[in-house]
Structure formats: structure tokens, C-alpha cells
PDB file of N, CA and C in Angstrom:
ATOM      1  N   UNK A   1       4.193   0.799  24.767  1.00  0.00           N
ATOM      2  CA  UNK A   1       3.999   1.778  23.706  1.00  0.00           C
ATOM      3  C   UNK A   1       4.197   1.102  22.356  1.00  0.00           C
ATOM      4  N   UNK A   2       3.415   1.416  21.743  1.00  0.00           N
ATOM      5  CA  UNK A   2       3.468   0.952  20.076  1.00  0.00           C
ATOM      6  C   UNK A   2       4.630   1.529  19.320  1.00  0.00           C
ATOM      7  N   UNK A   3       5.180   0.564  18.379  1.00  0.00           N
ATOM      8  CA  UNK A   3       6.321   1.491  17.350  1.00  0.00           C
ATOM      9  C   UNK A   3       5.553   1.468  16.077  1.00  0.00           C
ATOM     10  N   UNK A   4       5.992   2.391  15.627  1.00  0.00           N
ATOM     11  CA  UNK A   4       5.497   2.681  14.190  1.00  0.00           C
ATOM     12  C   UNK A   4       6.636   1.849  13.087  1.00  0.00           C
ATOM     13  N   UNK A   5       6.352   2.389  12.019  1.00  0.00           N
ATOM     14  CA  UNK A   5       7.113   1.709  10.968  1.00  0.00           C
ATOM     15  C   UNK A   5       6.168   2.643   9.456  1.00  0.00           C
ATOM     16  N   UNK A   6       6.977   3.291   8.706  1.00  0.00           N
ATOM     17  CA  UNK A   6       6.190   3.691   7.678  1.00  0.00           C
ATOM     18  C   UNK A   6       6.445   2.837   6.459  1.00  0.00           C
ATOM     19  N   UNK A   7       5.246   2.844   5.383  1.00  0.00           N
ATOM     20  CA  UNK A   7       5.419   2.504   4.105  1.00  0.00           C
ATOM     21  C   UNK A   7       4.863   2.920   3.235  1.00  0.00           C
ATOM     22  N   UNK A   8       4.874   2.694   1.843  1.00  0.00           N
ATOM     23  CA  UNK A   8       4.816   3.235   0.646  1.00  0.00           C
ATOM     24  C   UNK A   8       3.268   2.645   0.420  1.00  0.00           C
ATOM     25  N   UNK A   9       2.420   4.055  -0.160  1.00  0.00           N
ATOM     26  CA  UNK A   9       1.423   4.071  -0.396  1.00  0.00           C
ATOM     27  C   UNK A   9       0.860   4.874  -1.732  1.00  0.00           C
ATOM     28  N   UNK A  10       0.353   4.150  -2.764  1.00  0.00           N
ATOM     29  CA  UNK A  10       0.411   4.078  -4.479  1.00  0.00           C
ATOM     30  C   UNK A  10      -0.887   4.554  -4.168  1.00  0.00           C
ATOM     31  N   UNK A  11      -1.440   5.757  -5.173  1.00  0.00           N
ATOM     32  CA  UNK A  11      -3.000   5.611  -5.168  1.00  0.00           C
ATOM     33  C   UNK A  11      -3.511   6.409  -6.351  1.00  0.00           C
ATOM     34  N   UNK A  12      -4.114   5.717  -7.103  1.00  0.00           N
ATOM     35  CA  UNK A  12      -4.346   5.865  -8.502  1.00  0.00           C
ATOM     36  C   UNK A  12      -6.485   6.184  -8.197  1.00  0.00           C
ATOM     37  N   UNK A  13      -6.245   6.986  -9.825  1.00  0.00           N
ATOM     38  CA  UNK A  13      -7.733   7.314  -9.454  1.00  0.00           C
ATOM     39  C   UNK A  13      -8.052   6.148 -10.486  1.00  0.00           C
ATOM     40  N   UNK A  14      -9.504   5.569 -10.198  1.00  0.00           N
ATOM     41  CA  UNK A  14     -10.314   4.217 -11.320  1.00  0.00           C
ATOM     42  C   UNK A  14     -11.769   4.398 -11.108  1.00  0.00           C
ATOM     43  N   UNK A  15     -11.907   5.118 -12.049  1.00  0.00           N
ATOM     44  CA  UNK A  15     -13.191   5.188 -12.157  1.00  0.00           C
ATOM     45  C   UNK A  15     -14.003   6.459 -11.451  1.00  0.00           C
ATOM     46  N   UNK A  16     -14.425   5.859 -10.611  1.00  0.00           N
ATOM     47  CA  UNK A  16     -15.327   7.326  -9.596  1.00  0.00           C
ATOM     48  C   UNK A  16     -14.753   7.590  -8.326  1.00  0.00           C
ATOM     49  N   UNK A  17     -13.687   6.119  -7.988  1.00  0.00           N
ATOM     50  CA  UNK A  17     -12.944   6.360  -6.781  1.00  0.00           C
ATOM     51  C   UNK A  17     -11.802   5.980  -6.916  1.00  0.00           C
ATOM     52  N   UNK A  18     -10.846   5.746  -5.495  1.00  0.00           N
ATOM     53  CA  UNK A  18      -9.327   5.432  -5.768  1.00  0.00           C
ATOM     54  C   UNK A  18      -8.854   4.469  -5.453  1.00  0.00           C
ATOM     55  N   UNK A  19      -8.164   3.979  -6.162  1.00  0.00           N
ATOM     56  CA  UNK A  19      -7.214   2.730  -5.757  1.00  0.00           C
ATOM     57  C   UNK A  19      -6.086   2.842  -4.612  1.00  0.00           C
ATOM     58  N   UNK A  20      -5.850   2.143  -3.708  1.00  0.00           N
ATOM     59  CA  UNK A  20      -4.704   2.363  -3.217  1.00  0.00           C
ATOM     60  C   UNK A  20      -3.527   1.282  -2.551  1.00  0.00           C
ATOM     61  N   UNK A  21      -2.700   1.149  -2.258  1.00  0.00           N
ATOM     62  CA  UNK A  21      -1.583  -0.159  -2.943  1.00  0.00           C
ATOM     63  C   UNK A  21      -0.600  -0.056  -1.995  1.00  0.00           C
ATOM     64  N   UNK A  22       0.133  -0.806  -0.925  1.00  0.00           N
ATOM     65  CA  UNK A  22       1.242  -1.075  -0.643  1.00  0.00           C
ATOM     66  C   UNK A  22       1.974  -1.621  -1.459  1.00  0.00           C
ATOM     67  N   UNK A  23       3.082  -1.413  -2.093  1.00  0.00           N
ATOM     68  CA  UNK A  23       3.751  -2.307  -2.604  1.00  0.00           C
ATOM     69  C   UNK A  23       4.750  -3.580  -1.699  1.00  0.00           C
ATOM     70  N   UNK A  24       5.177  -2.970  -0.857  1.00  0.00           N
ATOM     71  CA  UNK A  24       5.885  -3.708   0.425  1.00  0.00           C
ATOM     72  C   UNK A  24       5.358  -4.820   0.953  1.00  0.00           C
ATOM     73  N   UNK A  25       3.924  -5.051   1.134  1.00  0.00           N
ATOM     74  CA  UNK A  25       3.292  -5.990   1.609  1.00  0.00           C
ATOM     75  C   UNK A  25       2.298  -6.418   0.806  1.00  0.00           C
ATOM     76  N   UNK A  26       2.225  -6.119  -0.539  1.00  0.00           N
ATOM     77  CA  UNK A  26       0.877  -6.272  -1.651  1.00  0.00           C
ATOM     78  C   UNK A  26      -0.135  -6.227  -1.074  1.00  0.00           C
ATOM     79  N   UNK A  27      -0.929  -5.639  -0.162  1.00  0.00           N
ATOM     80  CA  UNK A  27      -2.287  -4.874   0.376  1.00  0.00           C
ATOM     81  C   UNK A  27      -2.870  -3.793  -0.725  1.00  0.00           C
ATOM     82  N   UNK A  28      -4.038  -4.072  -0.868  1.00  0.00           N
ATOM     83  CA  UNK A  28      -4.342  -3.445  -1.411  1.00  0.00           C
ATOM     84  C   UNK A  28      -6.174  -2.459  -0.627  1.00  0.00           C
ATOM     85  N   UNK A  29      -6.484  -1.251  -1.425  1.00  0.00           N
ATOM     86  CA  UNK A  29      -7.989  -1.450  -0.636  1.00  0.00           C
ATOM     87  C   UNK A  29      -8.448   0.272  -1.787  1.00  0.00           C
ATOM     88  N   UNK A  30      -9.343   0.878  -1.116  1.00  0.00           N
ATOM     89  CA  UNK A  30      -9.802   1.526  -2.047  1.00  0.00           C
ATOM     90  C   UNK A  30     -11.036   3.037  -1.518  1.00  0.00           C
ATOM     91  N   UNK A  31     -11.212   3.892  -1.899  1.00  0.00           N
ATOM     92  CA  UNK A  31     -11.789   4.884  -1.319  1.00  0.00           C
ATOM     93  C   UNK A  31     -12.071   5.976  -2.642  1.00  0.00           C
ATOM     94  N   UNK A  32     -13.395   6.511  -2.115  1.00  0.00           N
ATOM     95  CA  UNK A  32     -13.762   7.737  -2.828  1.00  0.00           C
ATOM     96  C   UNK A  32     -13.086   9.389  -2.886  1.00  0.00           C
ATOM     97  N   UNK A  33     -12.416   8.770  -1.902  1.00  0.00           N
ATOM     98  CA  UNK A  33     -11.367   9.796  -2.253  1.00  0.00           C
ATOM     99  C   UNK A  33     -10.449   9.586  -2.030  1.00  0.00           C
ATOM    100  N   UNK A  34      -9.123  10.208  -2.185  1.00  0.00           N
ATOM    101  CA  UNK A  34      -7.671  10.233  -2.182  1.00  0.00           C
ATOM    102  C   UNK A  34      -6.741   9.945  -0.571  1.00  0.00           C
ATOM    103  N   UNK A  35      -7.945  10.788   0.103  1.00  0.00           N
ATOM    104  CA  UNK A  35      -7.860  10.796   2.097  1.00  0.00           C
ATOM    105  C   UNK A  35      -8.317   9.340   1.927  1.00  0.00           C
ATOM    106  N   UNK A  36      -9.488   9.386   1.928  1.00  0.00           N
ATOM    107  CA  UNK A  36      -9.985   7.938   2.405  1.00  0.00           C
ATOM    108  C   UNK A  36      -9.318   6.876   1.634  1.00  0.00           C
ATOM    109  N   UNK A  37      -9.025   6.510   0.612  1.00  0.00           N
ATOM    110  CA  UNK A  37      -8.255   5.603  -0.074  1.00  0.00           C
ATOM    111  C   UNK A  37      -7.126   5.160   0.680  1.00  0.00           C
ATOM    112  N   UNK A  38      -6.207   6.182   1.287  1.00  0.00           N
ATOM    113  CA  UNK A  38      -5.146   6.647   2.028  1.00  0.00           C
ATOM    114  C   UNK A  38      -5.730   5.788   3.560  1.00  0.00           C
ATOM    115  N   UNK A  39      -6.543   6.251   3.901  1.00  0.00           N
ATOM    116  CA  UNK A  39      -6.480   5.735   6.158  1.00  0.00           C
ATOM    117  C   UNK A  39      -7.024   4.330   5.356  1.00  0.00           C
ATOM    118  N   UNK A  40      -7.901   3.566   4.418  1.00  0.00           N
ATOM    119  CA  UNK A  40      -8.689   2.818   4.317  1.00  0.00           C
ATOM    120  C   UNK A  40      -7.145   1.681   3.990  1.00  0.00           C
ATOM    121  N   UNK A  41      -6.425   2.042   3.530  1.00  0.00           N
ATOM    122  CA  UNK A  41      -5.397   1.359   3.150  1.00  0.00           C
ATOM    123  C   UNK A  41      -4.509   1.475   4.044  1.00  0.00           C
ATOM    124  N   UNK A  42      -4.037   2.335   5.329  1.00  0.00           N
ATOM    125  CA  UNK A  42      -3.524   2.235   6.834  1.00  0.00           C
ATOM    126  C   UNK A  42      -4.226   0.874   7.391  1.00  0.00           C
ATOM    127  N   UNK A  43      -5.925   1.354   7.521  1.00  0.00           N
ATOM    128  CA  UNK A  43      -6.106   0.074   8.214  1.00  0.00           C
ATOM    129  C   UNK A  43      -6.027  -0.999   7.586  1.00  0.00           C
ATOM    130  N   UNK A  44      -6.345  -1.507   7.134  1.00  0.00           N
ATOM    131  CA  UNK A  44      -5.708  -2.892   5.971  1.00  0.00           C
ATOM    132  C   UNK A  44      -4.222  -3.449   6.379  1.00  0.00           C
ATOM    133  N   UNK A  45      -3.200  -2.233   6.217  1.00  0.00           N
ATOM    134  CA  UNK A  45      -2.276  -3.255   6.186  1.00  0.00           C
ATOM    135  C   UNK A  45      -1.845  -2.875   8.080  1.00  0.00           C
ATOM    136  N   UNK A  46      -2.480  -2.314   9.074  1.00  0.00           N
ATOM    137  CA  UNK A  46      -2.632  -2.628  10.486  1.00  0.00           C
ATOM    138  C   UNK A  46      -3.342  -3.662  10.571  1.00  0.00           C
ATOM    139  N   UNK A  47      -3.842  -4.443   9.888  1.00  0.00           N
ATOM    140  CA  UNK A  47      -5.050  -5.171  10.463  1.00  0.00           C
ATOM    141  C   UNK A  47      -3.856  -6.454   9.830  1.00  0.00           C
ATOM    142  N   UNK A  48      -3.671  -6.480   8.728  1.00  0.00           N
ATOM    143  CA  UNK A  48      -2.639  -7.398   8.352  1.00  0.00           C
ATOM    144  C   UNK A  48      -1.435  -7.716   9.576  1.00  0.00           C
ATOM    145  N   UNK A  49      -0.926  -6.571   9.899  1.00  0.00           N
ATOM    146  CA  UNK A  49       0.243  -6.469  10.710  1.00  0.00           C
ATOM    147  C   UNK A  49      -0.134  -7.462  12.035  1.00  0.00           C
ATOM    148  N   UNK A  50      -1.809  -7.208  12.375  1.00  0.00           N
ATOM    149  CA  UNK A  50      -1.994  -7.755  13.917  1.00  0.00           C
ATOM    150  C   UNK A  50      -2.651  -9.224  13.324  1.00  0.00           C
ATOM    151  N   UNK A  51      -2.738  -8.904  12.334  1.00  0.00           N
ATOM    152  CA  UNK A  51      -3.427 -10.901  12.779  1.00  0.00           C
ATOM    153  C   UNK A  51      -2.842 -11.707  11.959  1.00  0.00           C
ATOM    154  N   UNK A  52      -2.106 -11.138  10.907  1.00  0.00           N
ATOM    155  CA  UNK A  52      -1.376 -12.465  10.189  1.00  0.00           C
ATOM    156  C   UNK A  52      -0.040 -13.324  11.045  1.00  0.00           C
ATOM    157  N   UNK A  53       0.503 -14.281  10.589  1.00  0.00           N
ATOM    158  CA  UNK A  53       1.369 -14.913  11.449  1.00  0.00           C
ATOM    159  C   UNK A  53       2.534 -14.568  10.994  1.00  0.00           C
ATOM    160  N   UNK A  54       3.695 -14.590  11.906  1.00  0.00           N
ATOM    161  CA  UNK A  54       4.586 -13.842  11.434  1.00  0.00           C
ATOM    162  C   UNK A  54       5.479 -13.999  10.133  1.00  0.00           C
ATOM    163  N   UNK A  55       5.196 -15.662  10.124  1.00  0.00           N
ATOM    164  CA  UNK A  55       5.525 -16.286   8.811  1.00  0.00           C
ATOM    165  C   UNK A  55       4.935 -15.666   7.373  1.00  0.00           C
ATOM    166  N   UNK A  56       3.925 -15.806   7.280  1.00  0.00           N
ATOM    167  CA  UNK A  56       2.805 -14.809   6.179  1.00  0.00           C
ATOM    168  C   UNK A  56       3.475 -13.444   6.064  1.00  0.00           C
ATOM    169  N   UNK A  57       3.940 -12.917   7.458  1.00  0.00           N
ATOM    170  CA  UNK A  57       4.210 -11.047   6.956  1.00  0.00           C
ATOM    171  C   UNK A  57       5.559 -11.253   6.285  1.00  0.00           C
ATOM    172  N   UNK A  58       6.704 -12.246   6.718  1.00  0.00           N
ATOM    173  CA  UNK A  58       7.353 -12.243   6.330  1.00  0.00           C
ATOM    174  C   UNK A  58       7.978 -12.696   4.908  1.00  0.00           C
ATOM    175  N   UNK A  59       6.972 -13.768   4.470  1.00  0.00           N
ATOM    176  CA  UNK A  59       6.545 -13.939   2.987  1.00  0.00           C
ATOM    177  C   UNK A  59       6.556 -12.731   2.137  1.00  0.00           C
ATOM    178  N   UNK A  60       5.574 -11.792   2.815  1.00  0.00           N
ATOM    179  CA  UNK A  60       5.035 -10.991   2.024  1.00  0.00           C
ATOM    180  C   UNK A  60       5.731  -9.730   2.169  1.00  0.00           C
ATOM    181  N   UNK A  61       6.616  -9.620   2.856  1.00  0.00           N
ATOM    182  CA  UNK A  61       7.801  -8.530   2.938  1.00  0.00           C
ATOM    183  C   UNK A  61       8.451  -7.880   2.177  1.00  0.00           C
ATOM    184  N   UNK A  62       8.738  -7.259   1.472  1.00  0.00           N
ATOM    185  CA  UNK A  62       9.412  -7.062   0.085  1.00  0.00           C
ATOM    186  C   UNK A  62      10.652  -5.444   0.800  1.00  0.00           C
ATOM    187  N   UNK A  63      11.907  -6.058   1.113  1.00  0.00           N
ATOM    188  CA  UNK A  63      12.910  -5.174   1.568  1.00  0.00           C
ATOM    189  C   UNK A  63      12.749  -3.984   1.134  1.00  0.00           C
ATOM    190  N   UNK A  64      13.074  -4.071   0.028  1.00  0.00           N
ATOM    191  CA  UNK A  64      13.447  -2.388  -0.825  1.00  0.00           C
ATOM    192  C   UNK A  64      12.830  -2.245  -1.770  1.00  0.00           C
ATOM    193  N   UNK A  65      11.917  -1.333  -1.661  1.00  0.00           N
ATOM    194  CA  UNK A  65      10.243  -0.529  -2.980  1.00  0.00           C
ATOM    195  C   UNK A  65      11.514   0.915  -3.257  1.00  0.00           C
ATOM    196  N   UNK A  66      11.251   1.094  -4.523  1.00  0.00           N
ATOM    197  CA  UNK A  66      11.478   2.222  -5.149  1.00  0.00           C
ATOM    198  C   UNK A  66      10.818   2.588  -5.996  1.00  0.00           C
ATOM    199  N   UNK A  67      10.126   3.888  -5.657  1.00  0.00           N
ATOM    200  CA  UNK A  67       9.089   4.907  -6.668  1.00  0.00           C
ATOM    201  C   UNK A  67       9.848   5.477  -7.253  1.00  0.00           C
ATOM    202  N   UNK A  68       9.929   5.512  -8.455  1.00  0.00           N
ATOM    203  CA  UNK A  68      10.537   6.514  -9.679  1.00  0.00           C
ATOM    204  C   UNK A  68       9.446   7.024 -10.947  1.00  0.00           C
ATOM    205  N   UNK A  69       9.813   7.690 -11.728  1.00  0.00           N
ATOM    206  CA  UNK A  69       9.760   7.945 -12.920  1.00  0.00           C
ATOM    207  C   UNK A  69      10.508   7.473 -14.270  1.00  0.00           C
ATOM    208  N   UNK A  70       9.577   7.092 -14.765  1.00  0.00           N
ATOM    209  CA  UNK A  70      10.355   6.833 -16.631  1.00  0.00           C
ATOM    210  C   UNK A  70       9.627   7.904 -17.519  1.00  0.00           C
ATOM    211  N   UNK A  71      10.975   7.883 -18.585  1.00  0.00           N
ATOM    212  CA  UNK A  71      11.086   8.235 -19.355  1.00  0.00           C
ATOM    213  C   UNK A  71      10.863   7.478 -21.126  1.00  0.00           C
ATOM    214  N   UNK A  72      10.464   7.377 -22.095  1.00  0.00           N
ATOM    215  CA  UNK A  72      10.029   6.205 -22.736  1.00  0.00           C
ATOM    216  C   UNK A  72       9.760   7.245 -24.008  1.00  0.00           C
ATOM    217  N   UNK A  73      10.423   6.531 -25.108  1.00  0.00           N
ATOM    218  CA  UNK A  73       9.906   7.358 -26.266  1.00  0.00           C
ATOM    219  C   UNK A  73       8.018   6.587 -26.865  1.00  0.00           C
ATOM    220  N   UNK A  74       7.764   7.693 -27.658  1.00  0.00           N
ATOM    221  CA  UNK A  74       6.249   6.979 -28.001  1.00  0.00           C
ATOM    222  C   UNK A  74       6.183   7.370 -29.556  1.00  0.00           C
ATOM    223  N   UNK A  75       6.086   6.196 -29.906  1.00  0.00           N
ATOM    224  CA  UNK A  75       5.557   6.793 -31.747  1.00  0.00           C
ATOM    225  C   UNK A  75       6.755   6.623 -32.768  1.00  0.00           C
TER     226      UNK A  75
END
């Protein structure tokens, strides 16, 4: 049986479609919409998970991502 493992998934709109971003593993990939941006960027970093070497994932590992908000004066 397969284990899962979840991660953090960024997805910004650019242009006519969306960006979308692991930060944990810097994967990146992209979709016309917000869904698809979303599975299109699942498979990416599954596809990463099965064929890179374990050395590479672990390079590219990044322990602890934190999404927040700022606050910032303007003007």
C-alpha cells in the first residue's frame, strides 16, 4: 500500500491561467484553472517523488514552509 505525505500548494493567477508552486520541493507547473493548476502540480511533484534519486529529493527538501500574511505600511 502506498503512504501519502501532504504539501503546500501556492497558486497564483498570471495572465489567462494559473501558476502553481510547491514550496517544499521547488516544483513548479501550471493550469487554466485553479483545479487543474492544483492535480497538474500533484502530478509533477509524484512524478518527482518516483524518479528522482533519493539524493536530489533530499537536496531539494525544505523541512519547515510557513504561509502567512504581512502587514506593510505603503506611501
Amino acid at each position: 500500500m502506498k503512504s501519502s505525505r501532504q504539501f503546500t500548494a501556492i497558486i497564483q493567477r498570471e495572465g489567462d491561467g494559473f501558476v502553481s508552486h510547491c514550496p517544499e520541493i521547488e516544483v513548479a507547473s501550471q493550469g487554466n484553472t485553479v483545479e487543474e493548476a492544483r492535480a497538474n502540480l500533484a502530478e509533477a511533484v509524484q512524478l518527482l517523488l518516483e524518479t528522482a534519486s533519493p539524493a536530489e529529493i533530499a537536496e531539494r527538501l525544505h523541512g519547515e514552509t510557513y504561509i502567512t500574511r504581512l502587514e506593510v505600511g505603503v506611501g
